[in-house]
Protein backbone atom coordinates (compact mmCIF):
# COMPACT_ATOMS: atom_id res chain seq x y z
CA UNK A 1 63.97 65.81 106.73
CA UNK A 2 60.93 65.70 108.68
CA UNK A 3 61.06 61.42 109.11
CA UNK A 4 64.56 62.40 111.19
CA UNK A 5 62.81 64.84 113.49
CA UNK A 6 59.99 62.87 114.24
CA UNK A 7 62.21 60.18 115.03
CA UNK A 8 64.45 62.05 116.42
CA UNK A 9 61.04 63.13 119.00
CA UNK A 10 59.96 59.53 119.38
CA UNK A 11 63.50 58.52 120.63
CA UNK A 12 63.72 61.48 123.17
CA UNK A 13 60.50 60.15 124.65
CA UNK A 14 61.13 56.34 124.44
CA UNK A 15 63.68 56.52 126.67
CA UNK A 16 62.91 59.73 129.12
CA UNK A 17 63.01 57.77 132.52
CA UNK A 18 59.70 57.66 134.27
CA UNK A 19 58.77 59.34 137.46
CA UNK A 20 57.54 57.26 139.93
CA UNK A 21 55.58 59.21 143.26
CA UNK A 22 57.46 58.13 146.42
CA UNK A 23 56.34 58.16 149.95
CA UNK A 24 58.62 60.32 151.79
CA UNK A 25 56.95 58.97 155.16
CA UNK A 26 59.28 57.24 157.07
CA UNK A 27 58.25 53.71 157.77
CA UNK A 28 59.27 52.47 161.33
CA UNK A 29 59.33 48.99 161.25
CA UNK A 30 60.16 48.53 165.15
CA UNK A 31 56.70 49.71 165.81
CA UNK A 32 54.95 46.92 163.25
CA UNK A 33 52.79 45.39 165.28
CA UNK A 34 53.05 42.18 163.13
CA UNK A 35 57.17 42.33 162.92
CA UNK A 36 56.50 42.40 166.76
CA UNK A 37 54.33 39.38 166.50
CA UNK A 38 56.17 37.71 164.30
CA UNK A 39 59.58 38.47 166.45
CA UNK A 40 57.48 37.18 169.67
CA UNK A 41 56.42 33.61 167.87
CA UNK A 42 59.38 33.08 167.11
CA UNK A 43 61.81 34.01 170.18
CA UNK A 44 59.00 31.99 172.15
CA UNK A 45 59.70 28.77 170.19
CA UNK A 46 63.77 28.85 169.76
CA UNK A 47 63.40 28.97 173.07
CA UNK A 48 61.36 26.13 173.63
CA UNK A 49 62.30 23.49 170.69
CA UNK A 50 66.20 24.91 170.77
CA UNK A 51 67.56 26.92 173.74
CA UNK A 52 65.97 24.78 176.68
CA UNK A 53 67.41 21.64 174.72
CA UNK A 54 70.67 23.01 174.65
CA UNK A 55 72.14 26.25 176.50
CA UNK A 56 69.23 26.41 178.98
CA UNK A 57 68.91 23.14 179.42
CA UNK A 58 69.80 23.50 183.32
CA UNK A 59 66.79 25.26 183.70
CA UNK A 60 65.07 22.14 183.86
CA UNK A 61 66.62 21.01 187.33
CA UNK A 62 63.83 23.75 188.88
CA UNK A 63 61.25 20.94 187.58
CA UNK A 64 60.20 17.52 188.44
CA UNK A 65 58.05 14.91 187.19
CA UNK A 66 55.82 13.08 189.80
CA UNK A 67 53.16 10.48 188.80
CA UNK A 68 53.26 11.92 185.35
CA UNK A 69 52.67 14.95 186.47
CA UNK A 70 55.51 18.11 186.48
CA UNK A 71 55.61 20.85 188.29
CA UNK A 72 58.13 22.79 190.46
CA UNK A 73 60.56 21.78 192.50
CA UNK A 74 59.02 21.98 196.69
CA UNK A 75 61.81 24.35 197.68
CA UNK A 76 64.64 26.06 196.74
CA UNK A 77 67.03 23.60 198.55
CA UNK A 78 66.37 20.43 196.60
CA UNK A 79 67.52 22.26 193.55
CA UNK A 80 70.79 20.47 191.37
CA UNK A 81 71.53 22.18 188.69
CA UNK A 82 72.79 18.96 187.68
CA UNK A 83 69.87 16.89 187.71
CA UNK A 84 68.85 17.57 184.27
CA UNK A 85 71.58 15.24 183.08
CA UNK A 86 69.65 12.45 184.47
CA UNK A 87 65.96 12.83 182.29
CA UNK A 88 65.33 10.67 179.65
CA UNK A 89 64.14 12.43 176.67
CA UNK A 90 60.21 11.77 176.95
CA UNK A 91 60.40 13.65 180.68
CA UNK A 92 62.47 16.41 178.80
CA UNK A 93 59.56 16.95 176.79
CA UNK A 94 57.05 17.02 179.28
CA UNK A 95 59.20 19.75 181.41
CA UNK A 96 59.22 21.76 178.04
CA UNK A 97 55.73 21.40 177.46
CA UNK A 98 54.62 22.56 180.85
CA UNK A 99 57.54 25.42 180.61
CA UNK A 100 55.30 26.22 177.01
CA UNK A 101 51.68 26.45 178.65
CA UNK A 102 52.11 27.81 182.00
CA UNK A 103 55.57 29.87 182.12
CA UNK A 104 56.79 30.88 178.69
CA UNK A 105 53.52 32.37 177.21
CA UNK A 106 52.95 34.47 174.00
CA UNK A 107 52.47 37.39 176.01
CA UNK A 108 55.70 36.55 178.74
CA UNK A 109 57.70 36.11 175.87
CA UNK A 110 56.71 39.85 174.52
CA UNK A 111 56.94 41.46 177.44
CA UNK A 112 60.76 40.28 177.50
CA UNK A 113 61.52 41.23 174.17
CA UNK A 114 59.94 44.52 174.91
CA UNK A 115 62.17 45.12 178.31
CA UNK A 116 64.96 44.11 176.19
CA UNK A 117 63.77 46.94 173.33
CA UNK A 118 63.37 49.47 176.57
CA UNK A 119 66.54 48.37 178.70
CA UNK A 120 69.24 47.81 176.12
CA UNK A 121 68.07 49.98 173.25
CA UNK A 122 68.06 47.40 171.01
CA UNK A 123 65.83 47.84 167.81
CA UNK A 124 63.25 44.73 167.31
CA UNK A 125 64.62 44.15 164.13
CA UNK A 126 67.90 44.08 164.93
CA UNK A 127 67.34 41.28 167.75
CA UNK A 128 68.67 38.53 165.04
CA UNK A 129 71.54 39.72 165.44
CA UNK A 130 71.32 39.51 169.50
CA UNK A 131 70.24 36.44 169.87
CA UNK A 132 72.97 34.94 172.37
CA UNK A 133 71.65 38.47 174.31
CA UNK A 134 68.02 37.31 173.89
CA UNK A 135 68.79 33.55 175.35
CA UNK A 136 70.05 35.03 177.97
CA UNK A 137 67.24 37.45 179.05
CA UNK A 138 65.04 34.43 178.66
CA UNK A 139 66.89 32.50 180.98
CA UNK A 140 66.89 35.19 183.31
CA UNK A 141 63.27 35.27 183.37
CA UNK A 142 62.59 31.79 183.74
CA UNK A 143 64.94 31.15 186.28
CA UNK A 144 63.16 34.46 188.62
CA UNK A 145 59.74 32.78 187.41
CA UNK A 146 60.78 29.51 188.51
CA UNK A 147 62.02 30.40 192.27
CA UNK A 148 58.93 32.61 192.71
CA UNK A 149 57.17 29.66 191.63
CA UNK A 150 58.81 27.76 194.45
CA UNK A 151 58.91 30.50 196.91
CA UNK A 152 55.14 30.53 196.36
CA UNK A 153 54.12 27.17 197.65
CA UNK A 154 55.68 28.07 200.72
């Protein structure tokens, strides 16, 4: 009798689920500075190495190449927005590449992401699933960036 109570015990207690303390703090994972990083590098480079080869590719017109050299166009009037069509794919490249150092920045590219966060209410990790909202803001900011560029050399 007493070899079916004590396993009768042991079995209670073999399976008795365990407890496990929890963290009832909320985690907020839009203020993660490295989600926010993260989010930045890589909004900054489907820009560069897929959105200007494709959707934004006009943006390039506002660019020209000159003795190896690019920069912006001299004023606003000698903009095509056509004129893109006519780059080989090594001057392509070079217009990306100077979009990457002097325009489209680590920090341009955050402070986007962060008016879009602000403006539109949109949660940082939900802005995977607003990317064609995304392209768009950053073709809105390259194309103001680009005529104040121009207007500039005035």
């Amino acid at each position: 009798m007493k070899n079916n109570n004590y396993l009768t015990i042991i079995y209670m207690f073999a399976f008795t689920p365990y407890v496990v303390g929890i963290d009832t703090k909320k985690i907020d994972l839009n203020r993660d500075p490295n989600i926010r990083a993260r989010l930045t590098k890589k909004y900054r480079y489907m820009t560069l190495d897929k959105w200007l080869h494709n959707d934004l590719k006009n943006l390039l017109s506002y660019l020209v190449v000159q003795n190896e050299k690019v920069d912006v166009l001299k004023n606003i009037d000698m903009y095509d927005p056509k004129s893109y069509m006519k780059d080989s794919d090594d001057i392509v490249e070079k217009k990306i590449k100077f979009i990457e150092d002097y325009f489209l920045t680590q920090e341009g590219v955050y402070k986007i992401l962060k008016k879009i966060n602000r403006e539109l209410d949109i949660n940082w990790i939900d802005f995977p699933h607003n990317e064609t909202l995304i392209s768009k803001y950053m073709k809105k900011f390259l194309k103001e960036a680009f005529k104040n560029a121009i207007m500039a050399k005035k």
